[in-house]
N, C-alpha and C. Protein backbone atom coordinates (compact mmCIF):
# COMPACT_ATOMS: atom_id res chain seq x y z
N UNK A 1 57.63 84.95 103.32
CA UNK A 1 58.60 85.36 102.31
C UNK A 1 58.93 86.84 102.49
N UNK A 2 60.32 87.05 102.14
CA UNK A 2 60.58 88.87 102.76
C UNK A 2 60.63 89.61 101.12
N UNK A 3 59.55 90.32 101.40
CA UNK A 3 58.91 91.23 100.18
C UNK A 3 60.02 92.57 99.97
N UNK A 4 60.96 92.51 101.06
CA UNK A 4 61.66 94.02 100.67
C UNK A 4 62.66 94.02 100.02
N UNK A 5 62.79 94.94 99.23
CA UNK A 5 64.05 95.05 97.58
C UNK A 5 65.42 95.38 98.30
N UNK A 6 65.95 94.80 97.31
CA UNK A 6 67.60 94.66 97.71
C UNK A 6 68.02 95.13 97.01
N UNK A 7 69.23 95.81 97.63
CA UNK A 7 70.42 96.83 96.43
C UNK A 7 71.87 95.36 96.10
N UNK A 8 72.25 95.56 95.33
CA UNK A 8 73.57 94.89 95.33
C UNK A 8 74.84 95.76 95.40
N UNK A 9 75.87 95.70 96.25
CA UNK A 9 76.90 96.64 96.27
C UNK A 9 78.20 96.01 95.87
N UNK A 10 79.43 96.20 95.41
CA UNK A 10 80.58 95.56 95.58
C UNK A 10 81.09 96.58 96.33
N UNK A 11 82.04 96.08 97.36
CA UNK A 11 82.46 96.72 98.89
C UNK A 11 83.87 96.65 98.71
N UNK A 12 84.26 97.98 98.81
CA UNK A 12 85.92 98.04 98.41
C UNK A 12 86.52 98.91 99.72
N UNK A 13 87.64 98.45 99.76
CA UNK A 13 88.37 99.50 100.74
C UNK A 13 89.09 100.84 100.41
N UNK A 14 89.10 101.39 101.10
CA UNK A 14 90.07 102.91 101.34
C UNK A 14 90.12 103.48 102.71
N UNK A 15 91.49 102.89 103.23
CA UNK A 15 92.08 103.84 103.92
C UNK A 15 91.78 103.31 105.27
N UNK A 16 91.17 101.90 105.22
CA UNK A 16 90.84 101.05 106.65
C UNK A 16 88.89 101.48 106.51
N UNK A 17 88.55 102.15 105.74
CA UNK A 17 86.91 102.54 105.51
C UNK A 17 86.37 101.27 104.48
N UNK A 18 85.48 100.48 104.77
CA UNK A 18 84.57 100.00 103.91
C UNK A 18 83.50 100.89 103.01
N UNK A 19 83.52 100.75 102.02
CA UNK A 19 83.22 101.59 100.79
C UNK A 19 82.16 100.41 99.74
N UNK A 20 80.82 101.09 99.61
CA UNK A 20 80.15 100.54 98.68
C UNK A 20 79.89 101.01 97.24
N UNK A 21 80.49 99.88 96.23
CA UNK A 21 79.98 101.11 95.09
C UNK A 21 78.29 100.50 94.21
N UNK A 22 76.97 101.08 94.24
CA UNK A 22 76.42 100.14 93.06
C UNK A 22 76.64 98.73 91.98
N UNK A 23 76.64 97.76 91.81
CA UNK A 23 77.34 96.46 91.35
C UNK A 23 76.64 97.26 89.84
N UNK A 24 75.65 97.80 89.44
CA UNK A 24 75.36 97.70 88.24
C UNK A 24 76.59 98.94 87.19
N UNK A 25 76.79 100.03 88.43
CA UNK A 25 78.20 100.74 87.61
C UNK A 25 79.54 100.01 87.71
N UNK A 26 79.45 98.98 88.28
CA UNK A 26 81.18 98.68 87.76
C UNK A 26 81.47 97.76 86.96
N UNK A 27 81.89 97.91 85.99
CA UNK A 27 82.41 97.61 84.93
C UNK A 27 83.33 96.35 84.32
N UNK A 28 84.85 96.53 85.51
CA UNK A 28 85.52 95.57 85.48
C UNK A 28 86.46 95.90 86.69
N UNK A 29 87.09 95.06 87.84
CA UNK A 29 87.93 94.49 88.73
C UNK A 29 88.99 94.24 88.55
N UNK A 30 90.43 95.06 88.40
CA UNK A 30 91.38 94.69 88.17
C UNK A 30 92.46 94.95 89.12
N UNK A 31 93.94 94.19 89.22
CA UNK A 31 94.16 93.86 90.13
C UNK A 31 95.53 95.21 89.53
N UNK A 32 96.95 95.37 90.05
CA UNK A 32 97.36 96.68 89.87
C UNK A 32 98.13 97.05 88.27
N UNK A 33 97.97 97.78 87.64
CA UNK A 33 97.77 97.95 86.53
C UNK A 33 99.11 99.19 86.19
N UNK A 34 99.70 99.04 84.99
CA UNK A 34 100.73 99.95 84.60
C UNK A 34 99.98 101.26 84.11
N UNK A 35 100.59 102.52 85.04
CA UNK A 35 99.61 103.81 84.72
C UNK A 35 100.77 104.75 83.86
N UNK A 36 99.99 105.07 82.97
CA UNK A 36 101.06 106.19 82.43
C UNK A 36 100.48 107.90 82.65
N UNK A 37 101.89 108.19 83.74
CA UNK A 37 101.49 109.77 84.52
C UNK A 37 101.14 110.67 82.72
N UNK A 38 100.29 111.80 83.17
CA UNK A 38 99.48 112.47 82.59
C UNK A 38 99.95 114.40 83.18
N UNK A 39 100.78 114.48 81.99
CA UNK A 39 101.59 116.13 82.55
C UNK A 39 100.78 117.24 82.93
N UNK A 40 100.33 118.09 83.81
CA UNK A 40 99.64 119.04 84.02
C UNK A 40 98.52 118.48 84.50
N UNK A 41 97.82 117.16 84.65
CA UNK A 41 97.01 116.74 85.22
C UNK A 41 96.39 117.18 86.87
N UNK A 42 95.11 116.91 87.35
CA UNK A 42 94.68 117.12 88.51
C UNK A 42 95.44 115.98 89.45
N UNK A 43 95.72 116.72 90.76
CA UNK A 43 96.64 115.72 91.81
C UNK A 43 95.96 114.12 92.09
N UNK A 44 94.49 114.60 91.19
CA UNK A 44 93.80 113.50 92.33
C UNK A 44 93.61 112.40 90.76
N UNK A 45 94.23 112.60 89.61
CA UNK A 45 94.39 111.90 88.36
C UNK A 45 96.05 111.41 88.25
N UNK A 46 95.79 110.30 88.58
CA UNK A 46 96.84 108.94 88.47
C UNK A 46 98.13 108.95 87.22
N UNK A 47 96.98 108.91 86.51
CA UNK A 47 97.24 109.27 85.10
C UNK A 47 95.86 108.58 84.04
N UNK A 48 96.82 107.15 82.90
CA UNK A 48 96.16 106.60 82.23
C UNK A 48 96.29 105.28 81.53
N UNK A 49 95.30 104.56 81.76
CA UNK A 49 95.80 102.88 81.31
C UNK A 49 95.17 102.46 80.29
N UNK A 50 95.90 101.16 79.93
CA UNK A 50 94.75 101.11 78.21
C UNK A 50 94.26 99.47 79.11
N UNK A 51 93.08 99.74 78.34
CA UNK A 51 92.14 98.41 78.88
C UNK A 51 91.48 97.81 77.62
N UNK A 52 91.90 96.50 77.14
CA UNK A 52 91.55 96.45 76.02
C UNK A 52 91.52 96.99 74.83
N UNK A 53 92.29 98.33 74.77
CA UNK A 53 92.55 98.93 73.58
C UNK A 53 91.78 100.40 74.03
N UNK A 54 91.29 100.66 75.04
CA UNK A 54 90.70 101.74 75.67
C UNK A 54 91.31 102.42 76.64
N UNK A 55 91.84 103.57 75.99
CA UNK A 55 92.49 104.86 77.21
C UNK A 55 91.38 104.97 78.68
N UNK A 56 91.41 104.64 79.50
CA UNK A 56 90.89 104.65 80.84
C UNK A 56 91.95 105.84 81.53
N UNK A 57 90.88 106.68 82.32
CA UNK A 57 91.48 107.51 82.96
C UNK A 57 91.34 106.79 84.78
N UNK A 58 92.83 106.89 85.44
CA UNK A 58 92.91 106.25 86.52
C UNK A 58 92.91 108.04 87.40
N UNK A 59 91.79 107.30 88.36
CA UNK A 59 91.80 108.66 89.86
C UNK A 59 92.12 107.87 91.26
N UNK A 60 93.09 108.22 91.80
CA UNK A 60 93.37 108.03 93.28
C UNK A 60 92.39 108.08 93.91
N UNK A 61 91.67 107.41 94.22
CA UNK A 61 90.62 108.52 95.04
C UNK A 61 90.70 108.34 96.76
N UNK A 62 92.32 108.11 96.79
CA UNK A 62 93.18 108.13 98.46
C UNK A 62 93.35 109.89 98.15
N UNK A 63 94.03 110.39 96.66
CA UNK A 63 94.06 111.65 96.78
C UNK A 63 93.15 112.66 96.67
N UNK A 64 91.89 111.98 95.69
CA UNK A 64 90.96 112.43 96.09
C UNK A 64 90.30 113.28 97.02
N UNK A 65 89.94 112.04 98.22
CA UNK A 65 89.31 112.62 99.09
C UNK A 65 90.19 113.30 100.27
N UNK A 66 91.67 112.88 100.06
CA UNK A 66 92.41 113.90 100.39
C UNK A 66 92.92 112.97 101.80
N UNK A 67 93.04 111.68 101.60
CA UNK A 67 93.58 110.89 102.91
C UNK A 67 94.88 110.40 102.55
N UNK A 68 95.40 109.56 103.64
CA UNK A 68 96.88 109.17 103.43
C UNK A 68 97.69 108.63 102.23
N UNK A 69 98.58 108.68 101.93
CA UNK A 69 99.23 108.12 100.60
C UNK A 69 99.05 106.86 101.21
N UNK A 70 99.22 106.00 99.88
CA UNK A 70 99.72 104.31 100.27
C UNK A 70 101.06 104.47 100.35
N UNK A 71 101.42 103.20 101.53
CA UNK A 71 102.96 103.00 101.76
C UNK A 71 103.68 102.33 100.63
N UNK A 72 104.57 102.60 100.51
CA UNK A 72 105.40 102.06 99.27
C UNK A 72 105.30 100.95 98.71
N UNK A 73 105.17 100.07 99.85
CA UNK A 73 104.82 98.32 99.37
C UNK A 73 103.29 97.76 99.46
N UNK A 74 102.66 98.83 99.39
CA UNK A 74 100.70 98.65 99.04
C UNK A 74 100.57 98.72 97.66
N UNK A 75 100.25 97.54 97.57
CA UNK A 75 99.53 97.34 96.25
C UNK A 75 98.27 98.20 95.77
N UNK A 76 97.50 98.43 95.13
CA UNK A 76 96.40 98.93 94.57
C UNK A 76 95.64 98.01 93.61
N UNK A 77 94.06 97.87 93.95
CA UNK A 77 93.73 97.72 92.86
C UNK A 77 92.63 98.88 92.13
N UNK A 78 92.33 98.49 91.09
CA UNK A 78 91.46 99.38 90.47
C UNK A 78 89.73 98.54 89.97
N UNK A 79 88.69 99.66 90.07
CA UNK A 79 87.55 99.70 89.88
C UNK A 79 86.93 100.57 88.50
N UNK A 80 86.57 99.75 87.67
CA UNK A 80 86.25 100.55 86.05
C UNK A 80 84.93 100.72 86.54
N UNK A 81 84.61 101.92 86.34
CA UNK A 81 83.46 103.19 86.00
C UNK A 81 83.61 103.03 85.02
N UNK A 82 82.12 103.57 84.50
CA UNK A 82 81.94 104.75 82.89
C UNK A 82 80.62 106.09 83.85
N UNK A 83 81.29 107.19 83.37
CA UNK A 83 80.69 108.47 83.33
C UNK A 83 80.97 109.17 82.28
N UNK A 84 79.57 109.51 82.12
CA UNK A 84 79.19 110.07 80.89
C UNK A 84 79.54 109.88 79.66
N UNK A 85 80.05 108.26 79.30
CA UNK A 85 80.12 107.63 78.69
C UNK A 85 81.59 106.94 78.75
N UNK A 86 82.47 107.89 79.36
CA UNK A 86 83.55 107.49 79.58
C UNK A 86 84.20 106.37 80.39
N UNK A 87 85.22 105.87 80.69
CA UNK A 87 85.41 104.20 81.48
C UNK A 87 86.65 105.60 82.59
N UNK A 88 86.62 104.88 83.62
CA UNK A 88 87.31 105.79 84.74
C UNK A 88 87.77 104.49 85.69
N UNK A 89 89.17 104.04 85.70
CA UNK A 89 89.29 103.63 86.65
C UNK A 89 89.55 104.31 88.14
N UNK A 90 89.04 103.46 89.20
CA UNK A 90 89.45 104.08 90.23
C UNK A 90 90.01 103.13 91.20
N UNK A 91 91.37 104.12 91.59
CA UNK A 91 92.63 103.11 91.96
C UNK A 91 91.97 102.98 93.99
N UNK A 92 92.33 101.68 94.32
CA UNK A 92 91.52 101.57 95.88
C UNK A 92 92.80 100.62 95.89
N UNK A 93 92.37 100.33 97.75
CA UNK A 93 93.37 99.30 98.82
C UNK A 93 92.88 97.66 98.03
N UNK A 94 91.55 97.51 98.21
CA UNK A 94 91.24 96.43 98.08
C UNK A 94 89.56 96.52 97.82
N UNK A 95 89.42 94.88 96.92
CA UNK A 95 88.00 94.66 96.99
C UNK A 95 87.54 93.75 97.84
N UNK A 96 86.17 94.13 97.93
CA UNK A 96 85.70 92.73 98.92
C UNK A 96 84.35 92.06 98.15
N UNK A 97 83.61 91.57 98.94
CA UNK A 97 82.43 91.01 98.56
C UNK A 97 81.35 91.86 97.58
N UNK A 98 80.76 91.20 96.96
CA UNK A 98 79.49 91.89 96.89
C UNK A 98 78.45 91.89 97.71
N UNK A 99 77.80 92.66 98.31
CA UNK A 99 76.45 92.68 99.50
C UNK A 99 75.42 93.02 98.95
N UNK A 100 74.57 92.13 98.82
CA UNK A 100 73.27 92.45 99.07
C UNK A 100 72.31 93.15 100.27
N UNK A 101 72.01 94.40 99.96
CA UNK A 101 71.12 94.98 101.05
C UNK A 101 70.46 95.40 101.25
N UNK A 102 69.05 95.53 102.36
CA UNK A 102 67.96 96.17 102.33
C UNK A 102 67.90 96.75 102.03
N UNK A 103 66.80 97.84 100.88
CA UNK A 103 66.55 99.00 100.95
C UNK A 103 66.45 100.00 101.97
N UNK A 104 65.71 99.52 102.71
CA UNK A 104 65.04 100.06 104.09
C UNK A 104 65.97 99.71 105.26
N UNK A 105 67.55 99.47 105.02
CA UNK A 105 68.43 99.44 105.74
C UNK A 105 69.14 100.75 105.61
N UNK A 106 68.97 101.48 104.43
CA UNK A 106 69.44 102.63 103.72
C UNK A 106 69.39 103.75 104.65
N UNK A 107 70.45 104.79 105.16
CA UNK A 107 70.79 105.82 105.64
C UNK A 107 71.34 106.57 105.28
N UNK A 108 71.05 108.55 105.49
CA UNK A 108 70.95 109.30 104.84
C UNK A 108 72.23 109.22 105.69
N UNK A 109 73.65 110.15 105.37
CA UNK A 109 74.75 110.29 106.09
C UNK A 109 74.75 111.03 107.51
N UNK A 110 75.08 109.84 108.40
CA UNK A 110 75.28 110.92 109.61
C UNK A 110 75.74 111.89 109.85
N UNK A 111 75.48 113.07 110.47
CA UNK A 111 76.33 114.55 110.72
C UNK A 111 77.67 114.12 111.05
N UNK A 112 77.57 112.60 111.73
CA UNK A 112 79.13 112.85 112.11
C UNK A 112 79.85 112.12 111.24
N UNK A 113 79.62 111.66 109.89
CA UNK A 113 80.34 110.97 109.21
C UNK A 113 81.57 112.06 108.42
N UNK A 114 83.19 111.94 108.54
CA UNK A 114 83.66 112.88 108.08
C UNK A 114 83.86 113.40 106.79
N UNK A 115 84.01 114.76 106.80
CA UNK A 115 83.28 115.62 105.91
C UNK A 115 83.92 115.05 104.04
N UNK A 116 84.88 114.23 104.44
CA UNK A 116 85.70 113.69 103.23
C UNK A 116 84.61 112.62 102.92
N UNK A 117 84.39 111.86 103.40
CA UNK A 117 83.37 110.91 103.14
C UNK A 117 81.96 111.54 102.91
N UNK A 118 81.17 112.41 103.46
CA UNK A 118 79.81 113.01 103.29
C UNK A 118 79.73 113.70 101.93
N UNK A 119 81.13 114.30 101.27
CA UNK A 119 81.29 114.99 100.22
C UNK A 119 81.19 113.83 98.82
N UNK A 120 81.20 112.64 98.83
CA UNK A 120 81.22 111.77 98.14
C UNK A 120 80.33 110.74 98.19
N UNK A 121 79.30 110.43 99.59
CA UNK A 121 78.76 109.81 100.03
C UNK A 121 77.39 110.00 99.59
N UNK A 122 75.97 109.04 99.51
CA UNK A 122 75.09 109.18 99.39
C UNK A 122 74.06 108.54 100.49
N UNK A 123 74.53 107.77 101.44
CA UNK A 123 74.41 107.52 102.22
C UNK A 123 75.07 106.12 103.23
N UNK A 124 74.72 105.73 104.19
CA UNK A 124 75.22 104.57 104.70
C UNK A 124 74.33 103.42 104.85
N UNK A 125 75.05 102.29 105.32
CA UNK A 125 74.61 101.04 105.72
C UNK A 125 75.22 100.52 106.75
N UNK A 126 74.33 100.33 108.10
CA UNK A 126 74.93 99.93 109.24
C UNK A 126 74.78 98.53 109.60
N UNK A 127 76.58 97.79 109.20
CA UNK A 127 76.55 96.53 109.28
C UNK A 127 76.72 95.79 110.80
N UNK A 128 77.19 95.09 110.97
CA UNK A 128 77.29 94.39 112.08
C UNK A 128 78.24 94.79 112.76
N UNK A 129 79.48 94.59 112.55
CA UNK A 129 80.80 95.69 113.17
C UNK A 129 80.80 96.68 112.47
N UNK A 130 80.32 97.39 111.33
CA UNK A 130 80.88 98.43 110.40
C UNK A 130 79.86 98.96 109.77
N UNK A 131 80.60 100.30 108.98
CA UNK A 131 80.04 100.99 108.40
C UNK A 131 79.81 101.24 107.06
N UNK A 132 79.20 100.96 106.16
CA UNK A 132 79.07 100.80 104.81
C UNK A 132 79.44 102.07 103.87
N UNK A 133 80.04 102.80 103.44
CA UNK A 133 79.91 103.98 103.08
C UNK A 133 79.35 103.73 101.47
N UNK A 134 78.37 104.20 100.86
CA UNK A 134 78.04 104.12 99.85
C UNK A 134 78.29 105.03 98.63
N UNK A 135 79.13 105.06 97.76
CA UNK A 135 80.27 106.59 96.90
C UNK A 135 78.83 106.38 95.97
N UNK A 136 79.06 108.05 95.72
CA UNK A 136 78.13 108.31 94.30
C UNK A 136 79.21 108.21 93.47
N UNK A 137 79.56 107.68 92.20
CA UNK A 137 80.19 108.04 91.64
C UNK A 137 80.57 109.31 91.10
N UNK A 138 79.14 110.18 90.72
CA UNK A 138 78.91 111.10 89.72
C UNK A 138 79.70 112.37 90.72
N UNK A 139 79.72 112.14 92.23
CA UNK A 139 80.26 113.43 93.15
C UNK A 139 81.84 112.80 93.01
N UNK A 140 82.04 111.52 93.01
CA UNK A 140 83.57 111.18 92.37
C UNK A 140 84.54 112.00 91.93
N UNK A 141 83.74 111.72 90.62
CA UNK A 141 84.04 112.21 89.20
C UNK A 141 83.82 113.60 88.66
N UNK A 142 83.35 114.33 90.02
CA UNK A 142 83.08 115.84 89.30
C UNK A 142 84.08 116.33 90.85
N UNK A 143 84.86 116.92 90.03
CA UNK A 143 86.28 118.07 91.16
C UNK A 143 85.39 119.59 91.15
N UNK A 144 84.16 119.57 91.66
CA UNK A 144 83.82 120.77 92.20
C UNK A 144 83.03 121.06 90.53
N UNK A 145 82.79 121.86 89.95
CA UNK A 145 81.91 121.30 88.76
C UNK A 145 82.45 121.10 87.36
N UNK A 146 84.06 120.68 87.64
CA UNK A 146 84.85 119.94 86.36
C UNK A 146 84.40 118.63 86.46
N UNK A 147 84.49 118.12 85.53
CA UNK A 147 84.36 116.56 85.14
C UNK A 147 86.15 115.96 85.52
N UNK A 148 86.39 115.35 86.02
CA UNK A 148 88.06 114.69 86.14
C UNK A 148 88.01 114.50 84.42
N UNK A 149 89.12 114.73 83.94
CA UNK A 149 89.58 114.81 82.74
C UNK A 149 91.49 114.39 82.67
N UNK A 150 91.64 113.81 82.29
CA UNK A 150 93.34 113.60 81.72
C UNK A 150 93.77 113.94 80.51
């Protein structure tokens, strides 16, 4: 019997990158959602959607980490966070599976992983063709030591 602990991830895309987030922070899976822009806001804040009767703040996090816009006819979906009590969607290409994975499969970020990804990253998982990138949320959600706010 295999005695070693497993993480659960849900695996989302950005930008052609496989992206893992924790399964126990996300919240809710939704597919593309009406955002209402937010004046004076940070570039990398969408704006804001109501979810059930709850102002959710939506973050790009294509602008984020500072990679390509989506093309005009790319859909988005979004990923509900809560930090620090708050619900945060975050707008992505796509979701995928949930993965279950070794602990002891767990990697600290390679030097050569780029510096957009290492700045958000907590470490990797090296799959069979690919690369797992695993987001902290909490480096997400903090623009240098602001909290994202709308």
């Amino acid at each position: 019997m295999d005695t070693s602990n497993t993480n659960d991830y849900v695996t989302i895309w950005l930008d052609g990158q496989m992206c893992g987030i924790p399964i126990l922070e996300v919240h809710d899976v939704l597919s593309t959602q009406v955002i209402t822009k937010v004046p004076r806001s940070s570039p990398s804040v969408a704006g804001v959607l109501n979810l059930r009767g709850r102002i959710v703040t939506a973050i790009d996090l294509r602008k984020r980490l500072k990679l390509q816009n989506r093309t005009g006819d790319e859909a988005s979906m979004n990923v509900v966070v809560e930090y620090h009590g708050e619900p945060y969607s975050l707008l992505i290409d796509k979701v995928g599976d949930v993965l279950s994975l070794e602990e002891d499969k767990f990697e600290r970020n390679p030097v050569t992983l780029e510096a957009c990804w290492q700045e958000v990253s907590v470490g990797i998982f090296r799959l069979d063709k690919e690369l797992l990138v695993v987001l902290d949320i909490e480096k997400i959600l903090s623009f240098g030591n602001e909290k994202a706010a709308a």
